[in-house]
C-alpha atoms as a PDB file:
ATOM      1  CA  UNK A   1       0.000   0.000   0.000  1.00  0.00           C
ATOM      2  CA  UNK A   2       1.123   3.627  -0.787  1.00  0.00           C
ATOM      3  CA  UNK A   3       1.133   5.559   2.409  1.00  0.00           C
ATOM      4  CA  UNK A   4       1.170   8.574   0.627  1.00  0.00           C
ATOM      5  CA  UNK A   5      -2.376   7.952  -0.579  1.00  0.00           C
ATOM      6  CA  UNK A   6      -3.624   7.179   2.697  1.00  0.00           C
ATOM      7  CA  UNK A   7      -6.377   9.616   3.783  1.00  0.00           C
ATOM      8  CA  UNK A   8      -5.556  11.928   0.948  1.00  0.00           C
ATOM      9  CA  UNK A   9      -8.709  13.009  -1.399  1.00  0.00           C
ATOM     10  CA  UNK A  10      -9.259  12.308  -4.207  1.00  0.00           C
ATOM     11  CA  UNK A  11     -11.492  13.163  -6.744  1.00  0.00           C
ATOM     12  CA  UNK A  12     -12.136  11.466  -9.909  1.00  0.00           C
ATOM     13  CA  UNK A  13     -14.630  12.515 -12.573  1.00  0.00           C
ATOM     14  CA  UNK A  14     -16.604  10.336 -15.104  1.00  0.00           C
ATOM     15  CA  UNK A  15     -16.222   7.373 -12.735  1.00  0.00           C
ATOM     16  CA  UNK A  16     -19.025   5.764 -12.999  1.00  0.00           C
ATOM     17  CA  UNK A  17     -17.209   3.309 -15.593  1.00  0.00           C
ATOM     18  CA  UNK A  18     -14.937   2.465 -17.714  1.00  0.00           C
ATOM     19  CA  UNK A  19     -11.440   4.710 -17.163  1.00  0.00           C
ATOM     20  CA  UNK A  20     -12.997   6.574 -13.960  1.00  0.00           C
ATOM     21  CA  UNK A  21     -14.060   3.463 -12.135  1.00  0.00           C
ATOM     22  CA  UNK A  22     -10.809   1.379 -12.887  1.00  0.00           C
ATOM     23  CA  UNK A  23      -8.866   4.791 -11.362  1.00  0.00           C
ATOM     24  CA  UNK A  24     -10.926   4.619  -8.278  1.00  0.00           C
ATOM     25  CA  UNK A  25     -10.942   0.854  -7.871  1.00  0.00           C
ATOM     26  CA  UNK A  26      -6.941   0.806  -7.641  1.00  0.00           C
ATOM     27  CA  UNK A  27      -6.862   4.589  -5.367  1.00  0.00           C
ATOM     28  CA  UNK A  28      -9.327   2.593  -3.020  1.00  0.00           C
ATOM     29  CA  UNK A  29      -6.780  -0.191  -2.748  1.00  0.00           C
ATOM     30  CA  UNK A  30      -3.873   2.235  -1.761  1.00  0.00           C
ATOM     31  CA  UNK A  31      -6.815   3.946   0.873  1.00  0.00           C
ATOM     32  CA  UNK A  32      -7.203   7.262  -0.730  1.00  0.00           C
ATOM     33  CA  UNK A  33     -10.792   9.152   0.653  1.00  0.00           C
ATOM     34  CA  UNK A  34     -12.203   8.968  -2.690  1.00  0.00           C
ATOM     35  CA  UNK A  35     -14.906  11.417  -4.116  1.00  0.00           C
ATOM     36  CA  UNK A  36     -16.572  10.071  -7.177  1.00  0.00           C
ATOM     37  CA  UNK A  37     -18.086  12.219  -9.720  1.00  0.00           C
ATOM     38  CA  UNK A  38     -20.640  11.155 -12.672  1.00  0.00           C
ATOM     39  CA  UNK A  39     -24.163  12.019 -13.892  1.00  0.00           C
ATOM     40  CA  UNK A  40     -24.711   8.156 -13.793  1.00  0.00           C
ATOM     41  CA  UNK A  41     -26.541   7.337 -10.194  1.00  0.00           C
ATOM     42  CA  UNK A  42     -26.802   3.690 -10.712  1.00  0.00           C
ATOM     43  CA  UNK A  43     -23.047   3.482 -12.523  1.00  0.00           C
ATOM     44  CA  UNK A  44     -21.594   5.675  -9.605  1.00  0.00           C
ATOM     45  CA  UNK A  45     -23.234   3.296  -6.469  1.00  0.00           C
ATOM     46  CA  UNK A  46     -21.972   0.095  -8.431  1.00  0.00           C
ATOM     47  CA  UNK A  47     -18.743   1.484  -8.613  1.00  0.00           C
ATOM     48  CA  UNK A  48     -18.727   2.505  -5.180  1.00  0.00           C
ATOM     49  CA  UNK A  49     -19.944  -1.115  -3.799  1.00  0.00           C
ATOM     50  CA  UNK A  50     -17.350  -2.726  -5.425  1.00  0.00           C
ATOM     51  CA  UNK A  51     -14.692  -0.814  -3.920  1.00  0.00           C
ATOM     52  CA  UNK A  52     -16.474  -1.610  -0.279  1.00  0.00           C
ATOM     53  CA  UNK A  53     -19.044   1.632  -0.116  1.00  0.00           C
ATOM     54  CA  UNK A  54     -16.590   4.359   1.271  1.00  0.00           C
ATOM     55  CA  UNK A  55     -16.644   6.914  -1.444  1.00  0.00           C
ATOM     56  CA  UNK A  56     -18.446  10.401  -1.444  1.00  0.00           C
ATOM     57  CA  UNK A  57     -20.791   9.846  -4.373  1.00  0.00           C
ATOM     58  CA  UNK A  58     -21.588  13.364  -6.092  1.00  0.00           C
ATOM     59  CA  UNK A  59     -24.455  12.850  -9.129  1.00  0.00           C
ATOM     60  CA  UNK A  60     -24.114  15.709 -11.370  1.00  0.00           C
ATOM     61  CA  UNK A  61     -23.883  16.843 -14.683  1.00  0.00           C
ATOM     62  CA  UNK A  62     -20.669  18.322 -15.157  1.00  0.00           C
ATOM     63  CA  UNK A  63     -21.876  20.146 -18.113  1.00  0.00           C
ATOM     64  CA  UNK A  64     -23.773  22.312 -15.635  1.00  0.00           C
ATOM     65  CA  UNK A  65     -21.690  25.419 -13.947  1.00  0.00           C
ATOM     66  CA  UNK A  66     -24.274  25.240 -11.610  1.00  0.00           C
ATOM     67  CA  UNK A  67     -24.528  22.027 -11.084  1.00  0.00           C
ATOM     68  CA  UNK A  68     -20.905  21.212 -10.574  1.00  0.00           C
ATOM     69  CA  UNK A  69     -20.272  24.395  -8.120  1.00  0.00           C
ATOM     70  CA  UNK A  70     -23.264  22.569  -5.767  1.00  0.00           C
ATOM     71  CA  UNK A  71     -21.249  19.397  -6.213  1.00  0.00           C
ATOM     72  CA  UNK A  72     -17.598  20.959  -5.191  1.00  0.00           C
ATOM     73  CA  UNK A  73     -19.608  22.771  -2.385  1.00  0.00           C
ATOM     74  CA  UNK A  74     -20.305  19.272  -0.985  1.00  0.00           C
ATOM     75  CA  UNK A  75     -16.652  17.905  -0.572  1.00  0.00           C
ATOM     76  CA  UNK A  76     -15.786  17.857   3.116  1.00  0.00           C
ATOM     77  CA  UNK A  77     -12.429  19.403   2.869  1.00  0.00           C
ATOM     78  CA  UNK A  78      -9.314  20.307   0.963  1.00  0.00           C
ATOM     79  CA  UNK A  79      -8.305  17.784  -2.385  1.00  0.00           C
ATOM     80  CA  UNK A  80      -4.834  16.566  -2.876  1.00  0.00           C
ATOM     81  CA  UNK A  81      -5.519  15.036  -6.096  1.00  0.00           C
ATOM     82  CA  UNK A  82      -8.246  15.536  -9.264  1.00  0.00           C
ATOM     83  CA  UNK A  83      -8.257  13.555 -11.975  1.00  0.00           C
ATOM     84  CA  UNK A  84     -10.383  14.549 -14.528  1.00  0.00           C
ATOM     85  CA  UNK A  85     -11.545  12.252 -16.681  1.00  0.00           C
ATOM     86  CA  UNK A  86     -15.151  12.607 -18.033  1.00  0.00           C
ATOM     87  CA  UNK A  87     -15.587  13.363 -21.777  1.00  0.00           C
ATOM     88  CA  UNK A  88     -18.436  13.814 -24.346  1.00  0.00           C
ATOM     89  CA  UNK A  89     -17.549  11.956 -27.623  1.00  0.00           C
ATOM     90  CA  UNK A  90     -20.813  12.182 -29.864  1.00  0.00           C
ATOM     91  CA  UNK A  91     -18.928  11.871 -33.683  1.00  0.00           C
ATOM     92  CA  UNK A  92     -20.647  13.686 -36.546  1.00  0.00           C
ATOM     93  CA  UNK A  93     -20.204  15.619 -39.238  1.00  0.00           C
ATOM     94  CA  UNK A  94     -19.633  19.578 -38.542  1.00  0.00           C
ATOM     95  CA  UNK A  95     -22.882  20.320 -40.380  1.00  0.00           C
ATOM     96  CA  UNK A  96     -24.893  17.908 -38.340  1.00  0.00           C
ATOM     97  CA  UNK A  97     -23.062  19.282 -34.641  1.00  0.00           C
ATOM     98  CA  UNK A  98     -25.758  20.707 -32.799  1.00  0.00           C
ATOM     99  CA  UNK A  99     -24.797  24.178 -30.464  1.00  0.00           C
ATOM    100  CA  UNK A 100     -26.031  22.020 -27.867  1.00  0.00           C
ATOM    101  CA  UNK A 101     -24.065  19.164 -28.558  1.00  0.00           C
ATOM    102  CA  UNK A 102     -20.997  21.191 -29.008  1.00  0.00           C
ATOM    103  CA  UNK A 103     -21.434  23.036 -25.982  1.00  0.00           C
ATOM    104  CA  UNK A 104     -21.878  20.205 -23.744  1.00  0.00           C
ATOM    105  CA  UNK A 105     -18.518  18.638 -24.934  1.00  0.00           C
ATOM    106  CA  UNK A 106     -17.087  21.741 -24.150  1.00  0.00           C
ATOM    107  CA  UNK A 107     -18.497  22.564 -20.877  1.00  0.00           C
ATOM    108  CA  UNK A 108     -17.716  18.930 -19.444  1.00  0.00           C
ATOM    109  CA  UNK A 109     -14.244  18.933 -21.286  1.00  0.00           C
ATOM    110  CA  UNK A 110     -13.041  22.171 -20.079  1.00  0.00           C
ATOM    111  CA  UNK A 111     -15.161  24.258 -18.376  1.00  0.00           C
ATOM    112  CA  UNK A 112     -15.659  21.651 -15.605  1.00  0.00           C
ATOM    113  CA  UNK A 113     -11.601  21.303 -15.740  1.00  0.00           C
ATOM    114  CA  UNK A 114     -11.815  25.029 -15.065  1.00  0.00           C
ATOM    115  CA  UNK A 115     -13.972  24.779 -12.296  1.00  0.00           C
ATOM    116  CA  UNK A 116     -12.294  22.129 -10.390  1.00  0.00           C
ATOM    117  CA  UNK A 117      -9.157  23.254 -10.623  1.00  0.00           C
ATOM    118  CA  UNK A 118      -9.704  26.768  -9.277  1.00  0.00           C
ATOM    119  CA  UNK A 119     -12.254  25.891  -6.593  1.00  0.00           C
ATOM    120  CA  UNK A 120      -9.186  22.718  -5.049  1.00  0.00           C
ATOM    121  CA  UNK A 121      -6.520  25.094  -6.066  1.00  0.00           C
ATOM    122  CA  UNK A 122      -6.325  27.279  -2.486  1.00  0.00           C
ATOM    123  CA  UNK A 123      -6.169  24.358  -0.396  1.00  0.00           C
ATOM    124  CA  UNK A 124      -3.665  22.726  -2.597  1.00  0.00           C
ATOM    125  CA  UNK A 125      -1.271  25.874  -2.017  1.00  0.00           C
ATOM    126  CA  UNK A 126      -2.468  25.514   1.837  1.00  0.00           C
ATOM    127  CA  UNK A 127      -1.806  22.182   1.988  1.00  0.00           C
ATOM    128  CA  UNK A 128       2.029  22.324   0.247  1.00  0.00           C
ATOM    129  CA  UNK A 129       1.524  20.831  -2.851  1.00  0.00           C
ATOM    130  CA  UNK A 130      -1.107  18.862  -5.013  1.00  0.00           C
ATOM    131  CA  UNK A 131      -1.598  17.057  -8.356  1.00  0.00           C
ATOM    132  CA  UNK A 132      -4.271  17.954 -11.482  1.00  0.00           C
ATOM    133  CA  UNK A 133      -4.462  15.020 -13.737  1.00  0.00           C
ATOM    134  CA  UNK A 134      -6.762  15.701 -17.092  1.00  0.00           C
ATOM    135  CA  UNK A 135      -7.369  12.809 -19.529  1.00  0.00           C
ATOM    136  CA  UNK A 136      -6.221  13.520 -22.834  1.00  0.00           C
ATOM    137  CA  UNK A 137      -5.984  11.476 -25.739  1.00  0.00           C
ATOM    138  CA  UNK A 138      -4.905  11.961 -29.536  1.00  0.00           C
ATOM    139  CA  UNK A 139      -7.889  14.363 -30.622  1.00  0.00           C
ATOM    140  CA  UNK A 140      -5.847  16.682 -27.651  1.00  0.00           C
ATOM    141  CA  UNK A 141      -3.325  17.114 -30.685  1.00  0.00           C
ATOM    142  CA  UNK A 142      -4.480  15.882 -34.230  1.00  0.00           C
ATOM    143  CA  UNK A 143      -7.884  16.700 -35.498  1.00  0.00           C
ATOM    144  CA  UNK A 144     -10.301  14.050 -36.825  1.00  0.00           C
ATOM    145  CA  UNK A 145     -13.285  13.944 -38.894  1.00  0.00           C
ATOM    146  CA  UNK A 146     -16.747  14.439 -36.886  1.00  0.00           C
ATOM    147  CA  UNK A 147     -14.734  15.266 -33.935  1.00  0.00           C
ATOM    148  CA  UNK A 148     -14.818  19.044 -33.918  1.00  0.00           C
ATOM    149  CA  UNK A 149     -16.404  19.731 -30.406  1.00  0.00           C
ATOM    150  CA  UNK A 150     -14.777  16.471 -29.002  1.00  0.00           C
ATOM    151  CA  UNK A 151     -11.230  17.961 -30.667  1.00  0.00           C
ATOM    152  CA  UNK A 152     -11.731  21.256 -29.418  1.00  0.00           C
ATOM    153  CA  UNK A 153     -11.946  20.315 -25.689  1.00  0.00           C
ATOM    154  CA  UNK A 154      -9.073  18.237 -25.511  1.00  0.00           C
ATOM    155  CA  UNK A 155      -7.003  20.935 -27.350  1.00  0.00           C
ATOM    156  CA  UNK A 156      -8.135  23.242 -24.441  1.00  0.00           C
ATOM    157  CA  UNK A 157      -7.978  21.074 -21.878  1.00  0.00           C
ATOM    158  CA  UNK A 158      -3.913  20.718 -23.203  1.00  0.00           C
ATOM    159  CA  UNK A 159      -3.443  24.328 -23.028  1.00  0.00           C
ATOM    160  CA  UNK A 160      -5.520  24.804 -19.843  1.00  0.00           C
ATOM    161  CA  UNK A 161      -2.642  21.827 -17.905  1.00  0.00           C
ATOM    162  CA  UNK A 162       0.280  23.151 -19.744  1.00  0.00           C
ATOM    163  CA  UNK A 163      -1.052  26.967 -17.276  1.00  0.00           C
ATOM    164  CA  UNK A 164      -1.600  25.405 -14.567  1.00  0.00           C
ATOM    165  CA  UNK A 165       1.884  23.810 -14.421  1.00  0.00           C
ATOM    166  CA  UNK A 166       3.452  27.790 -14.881  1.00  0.00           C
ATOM    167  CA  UNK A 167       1.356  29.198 -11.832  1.00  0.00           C
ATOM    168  CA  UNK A 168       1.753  25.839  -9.906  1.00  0.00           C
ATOM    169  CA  UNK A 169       5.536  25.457  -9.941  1.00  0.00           C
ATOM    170  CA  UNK A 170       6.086  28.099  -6.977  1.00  0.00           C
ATOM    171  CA  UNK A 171       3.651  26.123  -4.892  1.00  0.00           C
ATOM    172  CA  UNK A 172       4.280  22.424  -5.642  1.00  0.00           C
ATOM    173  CA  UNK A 173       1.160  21.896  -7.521  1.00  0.00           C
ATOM    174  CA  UNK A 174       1.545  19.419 -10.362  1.00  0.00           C
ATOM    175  CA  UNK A 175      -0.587  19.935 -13.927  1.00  0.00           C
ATOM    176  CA  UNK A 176      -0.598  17.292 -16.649  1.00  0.00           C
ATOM    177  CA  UNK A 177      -1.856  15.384 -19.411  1.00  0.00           C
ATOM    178  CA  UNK A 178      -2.337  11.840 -19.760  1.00  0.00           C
ATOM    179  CA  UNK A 179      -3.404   9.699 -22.372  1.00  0.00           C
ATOM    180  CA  UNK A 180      -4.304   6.160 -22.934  1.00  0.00           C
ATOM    181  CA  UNK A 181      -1.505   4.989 -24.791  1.00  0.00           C
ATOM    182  CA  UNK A 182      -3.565   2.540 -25.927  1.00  0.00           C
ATOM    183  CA  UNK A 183      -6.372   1.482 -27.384  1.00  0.00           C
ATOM    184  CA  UNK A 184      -8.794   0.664 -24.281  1.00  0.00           C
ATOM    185  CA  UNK A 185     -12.518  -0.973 -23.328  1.00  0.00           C
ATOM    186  CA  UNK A 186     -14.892   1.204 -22.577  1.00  0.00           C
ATOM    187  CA  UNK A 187     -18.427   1.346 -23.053  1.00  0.00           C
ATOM    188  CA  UNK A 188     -17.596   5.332 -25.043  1.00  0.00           C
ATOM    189  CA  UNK A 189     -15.179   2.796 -27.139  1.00  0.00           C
ATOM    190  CA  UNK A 190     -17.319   0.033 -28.008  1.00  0.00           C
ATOM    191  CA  UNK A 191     -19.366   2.663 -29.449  1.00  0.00           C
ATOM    192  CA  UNK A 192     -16.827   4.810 -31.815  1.00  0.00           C
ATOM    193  CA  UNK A 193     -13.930   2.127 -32.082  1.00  0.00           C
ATOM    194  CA  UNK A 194     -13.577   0.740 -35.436  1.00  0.00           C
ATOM    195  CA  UNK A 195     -13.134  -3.358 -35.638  1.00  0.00           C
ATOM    196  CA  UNK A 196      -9.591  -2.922 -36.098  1.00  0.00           C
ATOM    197  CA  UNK A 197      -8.819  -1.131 -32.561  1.00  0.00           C
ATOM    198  CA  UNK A 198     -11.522  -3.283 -30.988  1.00  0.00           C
ATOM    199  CA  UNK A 199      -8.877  -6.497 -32.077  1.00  0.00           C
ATOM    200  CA  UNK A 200      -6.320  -4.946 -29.698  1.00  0.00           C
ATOM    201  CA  UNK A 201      -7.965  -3.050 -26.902  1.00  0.00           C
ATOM    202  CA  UNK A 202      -6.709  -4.214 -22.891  1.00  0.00           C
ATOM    203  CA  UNK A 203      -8.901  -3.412 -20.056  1.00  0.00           C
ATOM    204  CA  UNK A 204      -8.599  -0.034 -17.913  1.00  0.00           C
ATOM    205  CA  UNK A 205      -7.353  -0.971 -14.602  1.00  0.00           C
ATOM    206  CA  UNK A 206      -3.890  -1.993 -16.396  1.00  0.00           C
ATOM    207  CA  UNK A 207      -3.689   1.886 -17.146  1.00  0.00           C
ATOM    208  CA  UNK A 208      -4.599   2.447 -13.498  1.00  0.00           C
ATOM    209  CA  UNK A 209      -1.254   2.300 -11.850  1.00  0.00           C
ATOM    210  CA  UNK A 210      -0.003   5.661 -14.026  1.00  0.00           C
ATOM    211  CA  UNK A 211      -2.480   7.672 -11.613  1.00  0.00           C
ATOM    212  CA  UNK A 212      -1.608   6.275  -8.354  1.00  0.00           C
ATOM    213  CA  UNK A 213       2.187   7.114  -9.459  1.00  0.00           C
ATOM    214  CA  UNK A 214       1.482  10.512 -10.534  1.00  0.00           C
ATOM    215  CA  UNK A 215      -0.378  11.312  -7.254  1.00  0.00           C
ATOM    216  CA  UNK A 216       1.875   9.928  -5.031  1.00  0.00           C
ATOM    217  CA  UNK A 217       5.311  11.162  -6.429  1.00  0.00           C
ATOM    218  CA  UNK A 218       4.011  14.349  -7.478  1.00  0.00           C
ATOM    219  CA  UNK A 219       7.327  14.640  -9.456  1.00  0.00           C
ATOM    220  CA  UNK A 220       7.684  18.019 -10.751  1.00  0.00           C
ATOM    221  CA  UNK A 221       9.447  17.385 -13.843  1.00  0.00           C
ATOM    222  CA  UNK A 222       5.883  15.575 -14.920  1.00  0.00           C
ATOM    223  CA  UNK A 223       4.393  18.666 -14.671  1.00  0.00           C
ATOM    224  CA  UNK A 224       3.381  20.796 -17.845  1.00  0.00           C
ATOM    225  CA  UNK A 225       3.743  17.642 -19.627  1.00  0.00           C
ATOM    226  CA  UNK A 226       1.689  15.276 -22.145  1.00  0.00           C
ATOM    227  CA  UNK A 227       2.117  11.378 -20.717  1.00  0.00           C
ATOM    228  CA  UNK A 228       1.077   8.200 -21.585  1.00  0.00           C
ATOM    229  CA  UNK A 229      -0.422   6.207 -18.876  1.00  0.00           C
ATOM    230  CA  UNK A 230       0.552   2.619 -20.889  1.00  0.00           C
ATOM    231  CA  UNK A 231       3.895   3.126 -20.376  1.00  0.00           C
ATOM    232  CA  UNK A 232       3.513   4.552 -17.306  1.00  0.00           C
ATOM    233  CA  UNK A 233       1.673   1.583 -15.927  1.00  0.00           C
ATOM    234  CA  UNK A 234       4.512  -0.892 -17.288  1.00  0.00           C
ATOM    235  CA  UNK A 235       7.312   0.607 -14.922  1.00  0.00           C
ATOM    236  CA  UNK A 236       5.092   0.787 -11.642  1.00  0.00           C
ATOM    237  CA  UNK A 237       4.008  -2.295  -9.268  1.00  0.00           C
ATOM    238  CA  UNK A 238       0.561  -3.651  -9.108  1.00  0.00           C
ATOM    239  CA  UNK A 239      -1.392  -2.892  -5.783  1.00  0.00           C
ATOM    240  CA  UNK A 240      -1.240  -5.353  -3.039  1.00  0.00           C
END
């Protein structure tokens, strides 16, 4: 177990499966105080049983300004760690990209990022130090057809981290990136992954171990930059 995790918060978003849930299933095991984040109820409490019922479980639509400022107003106390990870991916074509569609990929991508980040950011300078984890992925640096809102949040989402690293330095608050590095299962990729990534794709919780590292080291020379969580996971130790 990582005693560095012990009793620290955490707060994951979009963790009601795939990505989010295998995060919080291996931050349970190291006995972080986990706050769990999703608009999925019924996802969220099955998450939440199966890592033995002690998370905070916060329904809300983080697409919402509203919404998600009632939802940070709940946590109990400062955060040492967020990890962003929910996402919109609805593909289409440009002309067929509704305002409403494009502005909830936005608002979850980065506005929520925003929010988070500033409303955990004075007790992380209280508290010494703390880590920002957003999850990235290729459409944070190449475009792709029927991507454009999905595209444009990642892009900011780099550019928001790649801030946050500048202003954080002086107070030992990491900012960074992380992708995949590889194809993955999820129910958003059983939906949009063509047959040919489907034939390769490994199951979250072996990208897992890249978060736990990231939170507990808190390296500084990780901050400001884009990582890959594959790799990542290969050079750490499973949980015991």
């Amino acid at each position: 177990m990582t005693d560095a995790l012990l009793d620290q918060r955490v707060v994951i978003t979009g963790a009601a499966q795939g990505l989010g849930a295998a995060i919080a299933r291996v931050f349970a095991k190291h006995g972080a105080e986990l706050v769990l984040m999703d608009v999925d109820a019924a996802g969220l409490d099955a998450v939440n049983a199966s890592i033995g019922g002690g998370a905070l479980c916060l329904i809300v639509d983080l697409g919402d300004a509203a919404a998600t400022a009632d939802a940070i107003a709940a946590i109990p106390g400062p955060v040492g760690t967020l990890i962003h990870n929910a996402a919109i991916l609805k593909p289409e074509p440009l002309d067929a990209t509704s305002l409403a569609t494009f502005t909830a990929t936005m608002n979850v991508g980065i506005q929520a990022a925003f929010q988070l980040s500033q409303a955990f950011w004075g007790g992380m300078k209280a508290q010494g130090g703390g880590a920002l984890i957003f999850v990235s992925s290729q459409s944070g640096i190449k475009g792709f057809a029927n991507e454009t809102a999905y595209c444009a949040a990642k892009h900011a989402l780099e550019g928001f981290s790649k801030c946050l690293a500048l202003e954080g330095e002086a107070h030992g608050i990491l900012s960074c990136t992380i992708t995949p590095g590889r194809a993955m299962h999820t129910p958003m990729s059983e939906r949009n992954y063509p047959p040919a990534l489907k034939a390769q794709w490994i199951a979250p919780d072996l990208l897992a171990p890249a978060f736990v590292h990231i939170a507990t080291t808190r390296d500084a020379a990780l901050s400001g930059q884009r990582l890959n969580a594959w790799e990542m996971s290969q050079q750490q130790e499973p949980p015991q």
